[in-house]
PDB file of N, CA and C in Angstrom:
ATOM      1  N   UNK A   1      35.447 -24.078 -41.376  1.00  0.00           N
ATOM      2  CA  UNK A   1      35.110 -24.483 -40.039  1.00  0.00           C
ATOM      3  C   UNK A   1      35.066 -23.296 -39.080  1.00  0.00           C
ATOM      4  N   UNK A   2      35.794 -22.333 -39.135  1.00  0.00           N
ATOM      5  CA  UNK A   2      35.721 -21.387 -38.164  1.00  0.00           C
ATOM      6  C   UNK A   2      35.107 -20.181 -38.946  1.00  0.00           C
ATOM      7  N   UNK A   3      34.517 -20.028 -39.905  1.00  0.00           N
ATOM      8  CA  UNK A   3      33.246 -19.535 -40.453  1.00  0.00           C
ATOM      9  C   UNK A   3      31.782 -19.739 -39.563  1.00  0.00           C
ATOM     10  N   UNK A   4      31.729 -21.358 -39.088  1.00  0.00           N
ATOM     11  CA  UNK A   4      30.685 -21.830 -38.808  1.00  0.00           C
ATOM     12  C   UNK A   4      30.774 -21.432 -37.473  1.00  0.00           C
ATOM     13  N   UNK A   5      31.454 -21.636 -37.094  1.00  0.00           N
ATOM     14  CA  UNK A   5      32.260 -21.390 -35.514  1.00  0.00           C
ATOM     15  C   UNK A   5      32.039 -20.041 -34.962  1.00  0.00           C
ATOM     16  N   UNK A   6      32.015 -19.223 -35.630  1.00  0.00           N
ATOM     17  CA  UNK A   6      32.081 -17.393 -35.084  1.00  0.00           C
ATOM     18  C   UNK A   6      30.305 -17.525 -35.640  1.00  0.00           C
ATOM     19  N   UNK A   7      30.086 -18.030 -36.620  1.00  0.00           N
ATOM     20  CA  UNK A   7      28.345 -17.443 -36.881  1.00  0.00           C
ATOM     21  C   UNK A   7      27.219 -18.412 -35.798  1.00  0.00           C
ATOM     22  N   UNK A   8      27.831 -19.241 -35.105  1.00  0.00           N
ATOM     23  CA  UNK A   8      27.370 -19.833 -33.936  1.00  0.00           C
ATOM     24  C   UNK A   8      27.229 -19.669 -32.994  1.00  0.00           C
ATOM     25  N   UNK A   9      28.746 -18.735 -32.314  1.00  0.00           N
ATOM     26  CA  UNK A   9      28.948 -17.865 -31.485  1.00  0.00           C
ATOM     27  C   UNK A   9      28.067 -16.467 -31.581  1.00  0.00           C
ATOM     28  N   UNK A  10      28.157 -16.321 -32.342  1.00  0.00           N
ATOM     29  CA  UNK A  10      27.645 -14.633 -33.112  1.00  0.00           C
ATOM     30  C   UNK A  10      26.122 -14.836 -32.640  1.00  0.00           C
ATOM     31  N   UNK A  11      25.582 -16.161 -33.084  1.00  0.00           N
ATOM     32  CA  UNK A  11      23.604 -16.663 -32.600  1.00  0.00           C
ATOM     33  C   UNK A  11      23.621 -16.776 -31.013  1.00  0.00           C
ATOM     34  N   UNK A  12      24.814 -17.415 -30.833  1.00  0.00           N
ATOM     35  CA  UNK A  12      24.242 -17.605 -29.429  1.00  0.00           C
ATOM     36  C   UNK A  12      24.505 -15.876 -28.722  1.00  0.00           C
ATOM     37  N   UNK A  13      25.242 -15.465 -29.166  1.00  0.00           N
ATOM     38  CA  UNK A  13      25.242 -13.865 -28.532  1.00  0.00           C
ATOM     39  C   UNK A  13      23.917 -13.260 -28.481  1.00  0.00           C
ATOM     40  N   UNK A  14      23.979 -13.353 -29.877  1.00  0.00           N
ATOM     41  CA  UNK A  14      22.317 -12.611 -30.166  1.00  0.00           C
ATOM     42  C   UNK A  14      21.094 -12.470 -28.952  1.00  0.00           C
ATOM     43  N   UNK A  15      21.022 -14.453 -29.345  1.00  0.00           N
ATOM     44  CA  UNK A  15      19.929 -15.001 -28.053  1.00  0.00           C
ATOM     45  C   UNK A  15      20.173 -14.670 -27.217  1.00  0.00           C
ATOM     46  N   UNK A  16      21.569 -14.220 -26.745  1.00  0.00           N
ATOM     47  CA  UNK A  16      21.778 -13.919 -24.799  1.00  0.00           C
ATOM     48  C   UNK A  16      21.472 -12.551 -24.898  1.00  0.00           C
ATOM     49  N   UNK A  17      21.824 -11.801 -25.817  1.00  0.00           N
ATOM     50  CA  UNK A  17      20.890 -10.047 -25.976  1.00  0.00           C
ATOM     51  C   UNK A  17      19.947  -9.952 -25.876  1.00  0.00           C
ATOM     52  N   UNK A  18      19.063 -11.184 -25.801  1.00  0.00           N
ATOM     53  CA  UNK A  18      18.027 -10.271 -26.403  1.00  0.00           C
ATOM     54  C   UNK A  18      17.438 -11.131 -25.035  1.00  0.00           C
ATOM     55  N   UNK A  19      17.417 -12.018 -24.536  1.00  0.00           N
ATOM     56  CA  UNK A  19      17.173 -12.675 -22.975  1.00  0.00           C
ATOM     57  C   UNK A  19      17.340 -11.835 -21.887  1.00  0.00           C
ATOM     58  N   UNK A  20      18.335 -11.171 -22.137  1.00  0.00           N
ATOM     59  CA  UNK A  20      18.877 -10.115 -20.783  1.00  0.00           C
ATOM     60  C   UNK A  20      18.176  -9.026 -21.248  1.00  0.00           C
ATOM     61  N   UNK A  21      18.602  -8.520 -22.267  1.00  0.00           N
ATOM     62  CA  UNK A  21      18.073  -6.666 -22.408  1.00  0.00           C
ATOM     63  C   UNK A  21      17.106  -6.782 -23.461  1.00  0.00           C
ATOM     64  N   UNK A  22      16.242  -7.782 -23.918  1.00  0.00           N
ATOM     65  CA  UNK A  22      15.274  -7.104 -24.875  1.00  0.00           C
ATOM     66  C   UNK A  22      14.173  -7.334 -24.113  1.00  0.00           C
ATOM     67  N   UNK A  23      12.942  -7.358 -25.231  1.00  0.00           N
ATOM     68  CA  UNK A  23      11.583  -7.242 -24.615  1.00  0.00           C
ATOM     69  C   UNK A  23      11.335  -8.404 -23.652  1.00  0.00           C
ATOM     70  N   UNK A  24      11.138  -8.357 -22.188  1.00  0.00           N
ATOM     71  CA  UNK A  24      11.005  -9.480 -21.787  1.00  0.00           C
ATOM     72  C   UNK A  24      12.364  -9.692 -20.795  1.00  0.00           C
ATOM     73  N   UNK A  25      13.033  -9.206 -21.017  1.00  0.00           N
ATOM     74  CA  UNK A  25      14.549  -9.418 -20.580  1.00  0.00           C
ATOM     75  C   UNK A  25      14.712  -9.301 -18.611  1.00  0.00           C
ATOM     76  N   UNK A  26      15.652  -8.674 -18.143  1.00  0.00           N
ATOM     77  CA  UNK A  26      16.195  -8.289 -16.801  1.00  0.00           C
ATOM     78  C   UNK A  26      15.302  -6.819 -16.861  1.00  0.00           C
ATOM     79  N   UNK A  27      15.319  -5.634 -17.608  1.00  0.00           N
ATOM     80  CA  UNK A  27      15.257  -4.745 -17.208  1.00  0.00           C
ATOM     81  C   UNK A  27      13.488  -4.769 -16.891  1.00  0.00           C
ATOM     82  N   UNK A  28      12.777  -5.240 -17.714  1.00  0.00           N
ATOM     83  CA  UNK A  28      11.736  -5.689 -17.687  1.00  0.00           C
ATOM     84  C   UNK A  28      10.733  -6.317 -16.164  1.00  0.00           C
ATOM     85  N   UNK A  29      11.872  -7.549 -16.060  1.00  0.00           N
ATOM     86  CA  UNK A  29      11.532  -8.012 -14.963  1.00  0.00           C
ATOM     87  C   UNK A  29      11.754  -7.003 -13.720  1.00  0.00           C
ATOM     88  N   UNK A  30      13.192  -6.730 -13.461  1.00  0.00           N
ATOM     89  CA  UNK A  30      13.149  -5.714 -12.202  1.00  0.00           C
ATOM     90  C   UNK A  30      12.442  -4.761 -12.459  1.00  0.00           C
ATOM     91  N   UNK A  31      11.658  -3.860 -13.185  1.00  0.00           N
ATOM     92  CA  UNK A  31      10.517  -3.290 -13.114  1.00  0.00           C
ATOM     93  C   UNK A  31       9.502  -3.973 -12.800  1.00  0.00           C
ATOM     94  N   UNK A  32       9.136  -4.851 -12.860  1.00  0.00           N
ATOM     95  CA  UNK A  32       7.810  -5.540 -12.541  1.00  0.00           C
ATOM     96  C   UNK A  32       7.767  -6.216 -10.982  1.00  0.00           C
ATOM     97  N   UNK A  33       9.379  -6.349 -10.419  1.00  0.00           N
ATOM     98  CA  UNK A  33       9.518  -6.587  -8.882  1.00  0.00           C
ATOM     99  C   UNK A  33       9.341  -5.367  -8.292  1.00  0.00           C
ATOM    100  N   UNK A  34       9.923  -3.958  -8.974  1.00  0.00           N
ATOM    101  CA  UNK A  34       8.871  -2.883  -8.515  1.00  0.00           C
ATOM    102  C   UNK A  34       8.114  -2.708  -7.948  1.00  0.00           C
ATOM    103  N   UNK A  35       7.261  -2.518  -9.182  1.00  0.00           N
ATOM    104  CA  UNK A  35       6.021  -2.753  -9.242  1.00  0.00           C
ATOM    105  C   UNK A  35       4.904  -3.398  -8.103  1.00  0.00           C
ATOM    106  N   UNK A  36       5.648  -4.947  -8.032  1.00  0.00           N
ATOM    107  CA  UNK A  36       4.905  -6.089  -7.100  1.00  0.00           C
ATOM    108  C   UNK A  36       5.744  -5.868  -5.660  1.00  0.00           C
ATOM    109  N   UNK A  37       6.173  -5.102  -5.688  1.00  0.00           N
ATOM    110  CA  UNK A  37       6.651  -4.399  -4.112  1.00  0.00           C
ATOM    111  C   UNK A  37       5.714  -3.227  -3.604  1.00  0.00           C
ATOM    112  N   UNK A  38       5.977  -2.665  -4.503  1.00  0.00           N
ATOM    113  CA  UNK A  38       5.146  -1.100  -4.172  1.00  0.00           C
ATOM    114  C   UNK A  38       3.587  -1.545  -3.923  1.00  0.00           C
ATOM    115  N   UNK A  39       2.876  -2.716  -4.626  1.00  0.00           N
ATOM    116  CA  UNK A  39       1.739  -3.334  -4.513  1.00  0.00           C
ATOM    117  C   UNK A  39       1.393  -3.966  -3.608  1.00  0.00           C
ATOM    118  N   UNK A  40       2.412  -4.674  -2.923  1.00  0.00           N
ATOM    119  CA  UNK A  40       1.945  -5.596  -1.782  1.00  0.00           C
ATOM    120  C   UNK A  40       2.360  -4.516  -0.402  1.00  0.00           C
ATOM    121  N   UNK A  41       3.321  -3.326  -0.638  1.00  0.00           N
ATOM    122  CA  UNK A  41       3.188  -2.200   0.791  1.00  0.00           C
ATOM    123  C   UNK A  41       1.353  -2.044   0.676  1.00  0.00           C
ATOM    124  N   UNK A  42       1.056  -1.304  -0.682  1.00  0.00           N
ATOM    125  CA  UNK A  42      -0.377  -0.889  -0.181  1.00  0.00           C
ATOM    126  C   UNK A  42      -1.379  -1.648  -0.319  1.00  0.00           C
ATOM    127  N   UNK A  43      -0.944  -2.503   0.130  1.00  0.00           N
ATOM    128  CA  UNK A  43      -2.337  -4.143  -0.100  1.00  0.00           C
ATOM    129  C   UNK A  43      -1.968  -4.109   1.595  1.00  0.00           C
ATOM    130  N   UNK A  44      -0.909  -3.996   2.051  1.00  0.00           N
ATOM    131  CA  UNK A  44      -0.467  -4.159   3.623  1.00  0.00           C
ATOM    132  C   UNK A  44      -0.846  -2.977   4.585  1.00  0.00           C
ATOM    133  N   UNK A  45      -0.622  -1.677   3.625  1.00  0.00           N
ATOM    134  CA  UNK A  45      -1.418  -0.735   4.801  1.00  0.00           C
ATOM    135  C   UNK A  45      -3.166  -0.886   4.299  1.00  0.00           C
ATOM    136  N   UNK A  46      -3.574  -1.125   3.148  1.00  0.00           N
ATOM    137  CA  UNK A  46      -4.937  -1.342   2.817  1.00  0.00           C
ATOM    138  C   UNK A  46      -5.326  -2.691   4.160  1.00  0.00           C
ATOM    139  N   UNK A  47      -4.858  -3.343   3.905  1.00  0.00           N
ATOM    140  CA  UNK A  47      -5.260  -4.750   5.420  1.00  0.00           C
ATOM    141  C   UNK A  47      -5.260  -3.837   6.587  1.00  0.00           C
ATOM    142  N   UNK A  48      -4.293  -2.964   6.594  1.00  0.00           N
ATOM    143  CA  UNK A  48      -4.339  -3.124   8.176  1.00  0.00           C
ATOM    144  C   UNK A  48      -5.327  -1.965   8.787  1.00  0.00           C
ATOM    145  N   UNK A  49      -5.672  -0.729   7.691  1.00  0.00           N
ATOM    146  CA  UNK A  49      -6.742  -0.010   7.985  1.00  0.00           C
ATOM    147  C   UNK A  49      -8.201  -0.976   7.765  1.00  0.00           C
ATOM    148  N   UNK A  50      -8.092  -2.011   6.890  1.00  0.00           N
ATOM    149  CA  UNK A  50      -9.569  -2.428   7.067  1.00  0.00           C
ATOM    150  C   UNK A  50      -9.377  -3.247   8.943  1.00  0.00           C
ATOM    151  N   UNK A  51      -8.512  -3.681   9.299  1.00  0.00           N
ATOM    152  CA  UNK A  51      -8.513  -4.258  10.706  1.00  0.00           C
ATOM    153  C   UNK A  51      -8.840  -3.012  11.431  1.00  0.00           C
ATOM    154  N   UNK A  52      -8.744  -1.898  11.320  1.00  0.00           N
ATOM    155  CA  UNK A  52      -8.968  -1.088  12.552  1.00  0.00           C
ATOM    156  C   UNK A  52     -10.368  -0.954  11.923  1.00  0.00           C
ATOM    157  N   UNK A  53     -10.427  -0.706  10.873  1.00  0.00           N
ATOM    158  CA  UNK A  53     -12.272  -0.494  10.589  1.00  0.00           C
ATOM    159  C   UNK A  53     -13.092  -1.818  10.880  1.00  0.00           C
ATOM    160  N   UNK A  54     -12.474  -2.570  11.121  1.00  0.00           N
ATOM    161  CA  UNK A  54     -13.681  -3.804  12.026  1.00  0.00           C
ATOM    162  C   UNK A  54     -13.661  -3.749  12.899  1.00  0.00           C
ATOM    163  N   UNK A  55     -12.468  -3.091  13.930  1.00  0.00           N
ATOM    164  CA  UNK A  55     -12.303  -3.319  15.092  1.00  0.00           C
ATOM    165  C   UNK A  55     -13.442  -1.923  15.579  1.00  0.00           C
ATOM    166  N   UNK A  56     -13.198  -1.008  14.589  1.00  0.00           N
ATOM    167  CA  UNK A  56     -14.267   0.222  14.988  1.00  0.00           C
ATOM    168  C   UNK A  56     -15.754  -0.267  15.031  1.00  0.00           C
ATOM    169  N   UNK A  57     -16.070  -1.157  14.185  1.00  0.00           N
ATOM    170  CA  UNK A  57     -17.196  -1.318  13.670  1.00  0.00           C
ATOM    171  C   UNK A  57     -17.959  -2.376  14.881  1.00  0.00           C
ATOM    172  N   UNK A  58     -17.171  -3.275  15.362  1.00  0.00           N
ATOM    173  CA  UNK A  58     -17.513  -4.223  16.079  1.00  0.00           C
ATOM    174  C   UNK A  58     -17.719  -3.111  17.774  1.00  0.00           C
ATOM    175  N   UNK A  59     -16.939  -2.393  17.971  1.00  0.00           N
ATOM    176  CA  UNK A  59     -16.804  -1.364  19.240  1.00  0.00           C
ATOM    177  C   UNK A  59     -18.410  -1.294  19.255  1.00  0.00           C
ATOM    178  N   UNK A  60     -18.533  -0.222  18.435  1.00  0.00           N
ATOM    179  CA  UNK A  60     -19.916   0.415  17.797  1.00  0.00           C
ATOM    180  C   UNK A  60     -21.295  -0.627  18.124  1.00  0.00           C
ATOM    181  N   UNK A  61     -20.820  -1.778  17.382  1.00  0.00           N
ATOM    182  CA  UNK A  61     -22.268  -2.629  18.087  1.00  0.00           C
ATOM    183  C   UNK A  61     -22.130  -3.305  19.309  1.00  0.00           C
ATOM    184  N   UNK A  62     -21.317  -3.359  19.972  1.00  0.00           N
ATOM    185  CA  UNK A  62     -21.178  -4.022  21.107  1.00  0.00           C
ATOM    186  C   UNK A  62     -21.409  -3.156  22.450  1.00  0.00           C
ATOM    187  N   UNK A  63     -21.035  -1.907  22.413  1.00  0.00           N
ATOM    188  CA  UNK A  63     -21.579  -0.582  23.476  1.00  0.00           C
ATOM    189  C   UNK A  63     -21.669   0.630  22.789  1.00  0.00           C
ATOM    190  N   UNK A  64     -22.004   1.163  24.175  1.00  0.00           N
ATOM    191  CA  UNK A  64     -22.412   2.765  23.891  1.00  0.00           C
ATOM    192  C   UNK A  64     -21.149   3.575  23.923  1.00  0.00           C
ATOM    193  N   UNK A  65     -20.038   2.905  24.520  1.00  0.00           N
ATOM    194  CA  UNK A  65     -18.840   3.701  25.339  1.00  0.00           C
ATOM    195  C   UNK A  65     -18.765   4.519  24.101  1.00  0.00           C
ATOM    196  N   UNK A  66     -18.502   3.698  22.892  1.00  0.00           N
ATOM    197  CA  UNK A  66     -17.770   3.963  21.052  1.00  0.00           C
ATOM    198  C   UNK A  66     -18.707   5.049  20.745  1.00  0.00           C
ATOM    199  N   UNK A  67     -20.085   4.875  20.724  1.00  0.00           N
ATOM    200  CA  UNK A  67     -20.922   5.632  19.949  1.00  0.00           C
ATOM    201  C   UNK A  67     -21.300   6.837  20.771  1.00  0.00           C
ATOM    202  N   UNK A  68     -20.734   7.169  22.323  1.00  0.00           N
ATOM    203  CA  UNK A  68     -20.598   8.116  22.968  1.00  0.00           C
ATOM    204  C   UNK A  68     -19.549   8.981  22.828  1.00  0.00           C
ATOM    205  N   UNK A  69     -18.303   8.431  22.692  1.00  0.00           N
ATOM    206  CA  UNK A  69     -16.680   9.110  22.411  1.00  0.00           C
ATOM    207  C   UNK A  69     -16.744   9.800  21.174  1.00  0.00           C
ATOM    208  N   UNK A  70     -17.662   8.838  19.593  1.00  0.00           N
ATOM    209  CA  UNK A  70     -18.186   9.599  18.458  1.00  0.00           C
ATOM    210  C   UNK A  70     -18.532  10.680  18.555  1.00  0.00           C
ATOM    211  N   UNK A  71     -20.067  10.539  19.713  1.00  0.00           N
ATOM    212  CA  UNK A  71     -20.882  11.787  19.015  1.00  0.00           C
ATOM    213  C   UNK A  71     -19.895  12.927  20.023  1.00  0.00           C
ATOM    214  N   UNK A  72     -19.377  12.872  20.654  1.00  0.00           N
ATOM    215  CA  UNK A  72     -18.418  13.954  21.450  1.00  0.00           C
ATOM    216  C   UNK A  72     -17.277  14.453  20.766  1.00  0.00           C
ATOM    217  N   UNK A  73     -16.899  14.136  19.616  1.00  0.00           N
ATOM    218  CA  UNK A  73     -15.679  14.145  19.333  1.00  0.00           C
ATOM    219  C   UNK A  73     -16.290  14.824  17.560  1.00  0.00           C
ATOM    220  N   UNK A  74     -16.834  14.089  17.165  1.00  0.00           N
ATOM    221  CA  UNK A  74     -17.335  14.290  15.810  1.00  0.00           C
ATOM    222  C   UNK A  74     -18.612  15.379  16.057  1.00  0.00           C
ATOM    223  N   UNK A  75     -19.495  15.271  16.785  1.00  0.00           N
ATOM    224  CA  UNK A  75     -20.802  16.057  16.652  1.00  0.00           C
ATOM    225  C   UNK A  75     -20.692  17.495  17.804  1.00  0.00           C
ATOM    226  N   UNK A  76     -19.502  17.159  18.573  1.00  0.00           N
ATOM    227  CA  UNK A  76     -19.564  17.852  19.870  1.00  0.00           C
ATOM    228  C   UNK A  76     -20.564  18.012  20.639  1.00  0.00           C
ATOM    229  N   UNK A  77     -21.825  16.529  20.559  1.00  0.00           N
ATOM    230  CA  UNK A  77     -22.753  16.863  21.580  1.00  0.00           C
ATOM    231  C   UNK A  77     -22.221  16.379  23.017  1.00  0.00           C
ATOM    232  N   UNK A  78     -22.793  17.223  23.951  1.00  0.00           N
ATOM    233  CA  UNK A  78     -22.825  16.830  25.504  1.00  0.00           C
ATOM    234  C   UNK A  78     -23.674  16.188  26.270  1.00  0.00           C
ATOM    235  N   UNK A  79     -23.502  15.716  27.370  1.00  0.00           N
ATOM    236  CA  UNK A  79     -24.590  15.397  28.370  1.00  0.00           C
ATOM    237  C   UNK A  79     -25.525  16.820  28.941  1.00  0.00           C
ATOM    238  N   UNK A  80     -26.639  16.627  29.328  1.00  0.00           N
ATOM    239  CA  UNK A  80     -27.423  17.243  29.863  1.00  0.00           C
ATOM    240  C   UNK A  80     -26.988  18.035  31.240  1.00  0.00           C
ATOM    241  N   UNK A  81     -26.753  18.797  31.992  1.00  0.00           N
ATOM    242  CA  UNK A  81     -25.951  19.648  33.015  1.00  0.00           C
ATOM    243  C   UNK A  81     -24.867  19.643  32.610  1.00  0.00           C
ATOM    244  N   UNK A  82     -23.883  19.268  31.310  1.00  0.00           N
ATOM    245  CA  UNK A  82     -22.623  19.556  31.263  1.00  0.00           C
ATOM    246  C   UNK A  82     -22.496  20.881  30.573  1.00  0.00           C
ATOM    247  N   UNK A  83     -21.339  21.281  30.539  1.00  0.00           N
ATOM    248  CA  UNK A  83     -20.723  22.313  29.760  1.00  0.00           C
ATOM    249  C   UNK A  83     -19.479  21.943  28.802  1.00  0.00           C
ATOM    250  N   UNK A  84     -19.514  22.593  28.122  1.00  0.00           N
ATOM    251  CA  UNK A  84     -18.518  21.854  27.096  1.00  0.00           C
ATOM    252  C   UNK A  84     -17.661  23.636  26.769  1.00  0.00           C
ATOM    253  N   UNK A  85     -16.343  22.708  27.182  1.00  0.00           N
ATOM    254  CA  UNK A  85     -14.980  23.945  26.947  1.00  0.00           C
ATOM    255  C   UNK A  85     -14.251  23.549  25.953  1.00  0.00           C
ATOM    256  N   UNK A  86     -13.957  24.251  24.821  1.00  0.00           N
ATOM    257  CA  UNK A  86     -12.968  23.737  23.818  1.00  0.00           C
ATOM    258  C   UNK A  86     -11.944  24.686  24.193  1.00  0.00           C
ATOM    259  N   UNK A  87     -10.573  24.293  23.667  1.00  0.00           N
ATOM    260  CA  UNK A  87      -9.318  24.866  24.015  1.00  0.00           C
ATOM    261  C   UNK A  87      -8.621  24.996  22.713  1.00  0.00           C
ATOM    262  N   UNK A  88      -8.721  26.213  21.995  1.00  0.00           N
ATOM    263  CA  UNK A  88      -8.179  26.554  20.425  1.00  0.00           C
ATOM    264  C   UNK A  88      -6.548  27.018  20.611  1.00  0.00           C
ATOM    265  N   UNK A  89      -5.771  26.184  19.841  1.00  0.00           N
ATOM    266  CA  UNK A  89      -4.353  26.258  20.324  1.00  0.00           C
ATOM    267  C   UNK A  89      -3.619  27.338  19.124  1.00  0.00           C
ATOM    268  N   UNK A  90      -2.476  28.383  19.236  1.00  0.00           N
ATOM    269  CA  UNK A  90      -2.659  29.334  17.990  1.00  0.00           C
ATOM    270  C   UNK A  90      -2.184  28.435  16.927  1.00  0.00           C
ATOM    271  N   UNK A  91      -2.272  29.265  15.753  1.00  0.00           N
ATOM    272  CA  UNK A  91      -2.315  28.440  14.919  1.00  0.00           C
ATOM    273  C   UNK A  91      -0.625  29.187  14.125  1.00  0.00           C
ATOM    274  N   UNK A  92       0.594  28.489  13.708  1.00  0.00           N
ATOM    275  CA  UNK A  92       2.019  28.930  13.393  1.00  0.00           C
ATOM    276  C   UNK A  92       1.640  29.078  11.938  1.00  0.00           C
TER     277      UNK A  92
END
């Protein structure tokens, strides 16, 4: 009887080894909450740069203000009688 008793005990050990720490187990899983953490930060900054890129995009067709601040900033063109001063700061 206590033959049967310890090799019962002994299975159910097994099964709890191999539930917790084998393939499939705890260590497994908290890698994969990782994982699905680190995934949903850059799914969250990925959202929130596409919101500023609609919000750019919508600027753009709705006035000139956007597509004026652009070409000044990106192309450095000016208005006609202006002068344009850049200010080069040193560089450390």
């Amino acid at each position: 009887m206590k033959v049967i008793t310890f090799a019962l005990i002994a299975l159910l050990a097994l099964v709890q080894a191999e539930l917790w720490f084998g393939k499939g187990g705890m260590p497994y899983a908290v890698a994969l909450q990782t994982q699905l953490d680190a995934q949903l930060a850059a799914n969250h900054a990925a959202r929130m740069r596409n919101e500023q890129l609609a919000a750019e995009v919508s600027d753009l067709k709705e006035g000139l203000e956007m597509v004026e601040e652009k070409a000044r900033a990106e192309l450095g063109m000016v208005k006609p009688n202006e002068i344009l001063v850049q200010v080069a700061t040193p560089r450390r």
